[in-house]
N, C-alpha and C. Protein backbone atom coordinates (compact mmCIF):
# COMPACT_ATOMS: atom_id res chain seq x y z
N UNK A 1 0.84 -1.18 0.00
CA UNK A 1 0.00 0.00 0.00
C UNK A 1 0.88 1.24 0.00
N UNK A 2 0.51 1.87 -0.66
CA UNK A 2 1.29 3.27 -0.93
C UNK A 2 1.13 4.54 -0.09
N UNK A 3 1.50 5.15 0.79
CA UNK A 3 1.52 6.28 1.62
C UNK A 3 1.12 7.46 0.75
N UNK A 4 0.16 7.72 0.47
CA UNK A 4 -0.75 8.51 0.22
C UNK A 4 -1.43 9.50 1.17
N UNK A 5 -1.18 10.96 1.26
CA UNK A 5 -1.93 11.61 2.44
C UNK A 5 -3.70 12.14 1.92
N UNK A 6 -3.91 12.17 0.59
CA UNK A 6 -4.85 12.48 0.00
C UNK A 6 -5.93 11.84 0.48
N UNK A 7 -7.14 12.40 1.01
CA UNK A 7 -8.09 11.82 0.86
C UNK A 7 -8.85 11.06 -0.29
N UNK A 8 -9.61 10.19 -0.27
CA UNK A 8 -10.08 9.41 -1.35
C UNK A 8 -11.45 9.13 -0.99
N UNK A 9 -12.25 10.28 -1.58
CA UNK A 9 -14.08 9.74 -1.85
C UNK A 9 -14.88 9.02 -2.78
N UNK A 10 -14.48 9.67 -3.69
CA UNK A 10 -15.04 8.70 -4.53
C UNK A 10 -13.64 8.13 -5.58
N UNK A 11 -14.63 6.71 -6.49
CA UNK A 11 -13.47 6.02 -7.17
C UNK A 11 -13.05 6.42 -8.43
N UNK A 12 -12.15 5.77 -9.24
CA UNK A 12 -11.72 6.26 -10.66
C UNK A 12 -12.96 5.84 -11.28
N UNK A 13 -14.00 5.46 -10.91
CA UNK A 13 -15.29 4.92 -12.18
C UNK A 13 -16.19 6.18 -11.31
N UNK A 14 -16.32 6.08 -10.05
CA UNK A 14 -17.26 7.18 -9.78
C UNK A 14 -16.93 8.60 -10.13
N UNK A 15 -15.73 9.00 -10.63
CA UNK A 15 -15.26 10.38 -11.08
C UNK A 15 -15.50 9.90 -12.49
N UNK A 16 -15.58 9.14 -12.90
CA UNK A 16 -15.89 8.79 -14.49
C UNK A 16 -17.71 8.99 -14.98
N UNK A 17 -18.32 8.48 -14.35
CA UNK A 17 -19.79 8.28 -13.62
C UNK A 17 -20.12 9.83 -13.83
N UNK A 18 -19.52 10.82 -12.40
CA UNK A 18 -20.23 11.78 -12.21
C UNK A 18 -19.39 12.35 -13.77
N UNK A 19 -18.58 13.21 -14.03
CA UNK A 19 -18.04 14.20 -14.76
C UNK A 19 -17.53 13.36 -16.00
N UNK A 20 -17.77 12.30 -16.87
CA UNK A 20 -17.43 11.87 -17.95
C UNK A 20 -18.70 12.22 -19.06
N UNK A 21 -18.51 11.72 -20.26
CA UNK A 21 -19.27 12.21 -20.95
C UNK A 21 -20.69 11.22 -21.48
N UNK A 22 -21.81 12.03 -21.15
CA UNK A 22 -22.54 10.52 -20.77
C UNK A 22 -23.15 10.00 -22.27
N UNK A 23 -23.65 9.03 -22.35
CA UNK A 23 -23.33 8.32 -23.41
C UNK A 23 -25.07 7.96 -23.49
N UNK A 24 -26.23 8.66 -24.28
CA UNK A 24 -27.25 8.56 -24.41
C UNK A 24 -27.72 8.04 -25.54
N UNK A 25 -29.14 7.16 -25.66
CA UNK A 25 -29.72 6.77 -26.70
C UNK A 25 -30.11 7.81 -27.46
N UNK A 26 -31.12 7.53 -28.29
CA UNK A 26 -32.04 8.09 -29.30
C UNK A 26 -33.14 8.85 -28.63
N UNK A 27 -33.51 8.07 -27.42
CA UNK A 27 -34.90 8.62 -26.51
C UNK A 27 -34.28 9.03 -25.71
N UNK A 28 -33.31 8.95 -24.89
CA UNK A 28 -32.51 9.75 -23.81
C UNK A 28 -32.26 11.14 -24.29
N UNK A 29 -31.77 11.05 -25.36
CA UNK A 29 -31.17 12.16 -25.71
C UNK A 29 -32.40 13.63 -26.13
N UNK A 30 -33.72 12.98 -26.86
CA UNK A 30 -34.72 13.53 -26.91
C UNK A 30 -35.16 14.29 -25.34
N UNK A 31 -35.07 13.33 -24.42
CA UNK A 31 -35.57 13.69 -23.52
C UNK A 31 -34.78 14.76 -22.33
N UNK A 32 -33.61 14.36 -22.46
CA UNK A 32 -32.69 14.95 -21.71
C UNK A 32 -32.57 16.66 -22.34
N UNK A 33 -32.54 16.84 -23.60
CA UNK A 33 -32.17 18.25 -24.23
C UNK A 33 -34.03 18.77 -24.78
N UNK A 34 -34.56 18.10 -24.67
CA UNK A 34 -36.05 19.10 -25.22
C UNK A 34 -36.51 20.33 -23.63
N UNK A 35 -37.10 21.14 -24.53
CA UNK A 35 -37.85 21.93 -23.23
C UNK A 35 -38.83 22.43 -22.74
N UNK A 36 -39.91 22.26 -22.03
CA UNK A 36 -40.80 22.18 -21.46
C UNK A 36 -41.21 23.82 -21.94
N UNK A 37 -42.42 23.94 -21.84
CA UNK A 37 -43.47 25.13 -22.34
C UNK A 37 -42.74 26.46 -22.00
N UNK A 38 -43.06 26.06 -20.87
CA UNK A 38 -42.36 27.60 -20.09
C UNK A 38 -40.61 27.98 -20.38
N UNK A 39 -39.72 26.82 -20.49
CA UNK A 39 -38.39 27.02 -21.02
C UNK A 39 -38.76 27.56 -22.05
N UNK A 40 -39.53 26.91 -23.22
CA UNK A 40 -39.08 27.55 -24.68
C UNK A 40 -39.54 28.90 -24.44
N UNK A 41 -40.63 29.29 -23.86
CA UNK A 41 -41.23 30.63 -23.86
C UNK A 41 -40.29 31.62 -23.69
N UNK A 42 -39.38 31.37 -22.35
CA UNK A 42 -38.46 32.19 -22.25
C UNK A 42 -37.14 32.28 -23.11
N UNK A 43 -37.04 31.51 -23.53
CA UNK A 43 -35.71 31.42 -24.90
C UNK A 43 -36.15 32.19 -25.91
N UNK A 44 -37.27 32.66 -26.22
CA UNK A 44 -37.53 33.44 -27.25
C UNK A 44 -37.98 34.42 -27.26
N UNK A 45 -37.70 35.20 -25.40
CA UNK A 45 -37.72 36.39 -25.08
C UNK A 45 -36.89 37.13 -26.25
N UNK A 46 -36.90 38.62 -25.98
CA UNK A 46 -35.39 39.27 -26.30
C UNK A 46 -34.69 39.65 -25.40
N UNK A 47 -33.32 39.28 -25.94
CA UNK A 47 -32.19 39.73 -24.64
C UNK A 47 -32.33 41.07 -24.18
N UNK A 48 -31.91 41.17 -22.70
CA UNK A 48 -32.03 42.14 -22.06
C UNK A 48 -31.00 43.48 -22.60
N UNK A 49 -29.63 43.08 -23.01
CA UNK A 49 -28.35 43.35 -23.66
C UNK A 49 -29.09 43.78 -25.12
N UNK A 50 -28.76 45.52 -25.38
CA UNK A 50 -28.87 45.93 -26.92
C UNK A 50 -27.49 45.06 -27.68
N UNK A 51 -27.92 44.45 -29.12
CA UNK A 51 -27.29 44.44 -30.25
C UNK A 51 -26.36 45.37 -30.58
N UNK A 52 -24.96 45.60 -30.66
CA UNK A 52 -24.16 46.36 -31.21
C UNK A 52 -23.88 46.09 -32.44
């Protein structure tokens, strides 16, 4: 065992898990990026910021 002072919470798959790049179907992916009524409504406000 190696003398290591670092703490260790989570593992090399659970840092992979949380912050890797996740890897979605056809319906995941639909579902994960579409947006609900009230999102789109506001996306097609106009920005608060004038156009230069």
């Amino acid at each position: 065992m190696t003398n290591n002072k670092r703490l260790t919470i989570l593992t090399s798959e659970e840092i992979t898990d949380l912050y890797g790049i996740p890897s979605f179907d056809d319906d995941e992916r639909a579902a994960f990026f579409s947006l609900e009524s009230v999102e789109r409504h506001c996306s097609h406000k106009p920005s608060f910021f004038p156009r230069l």
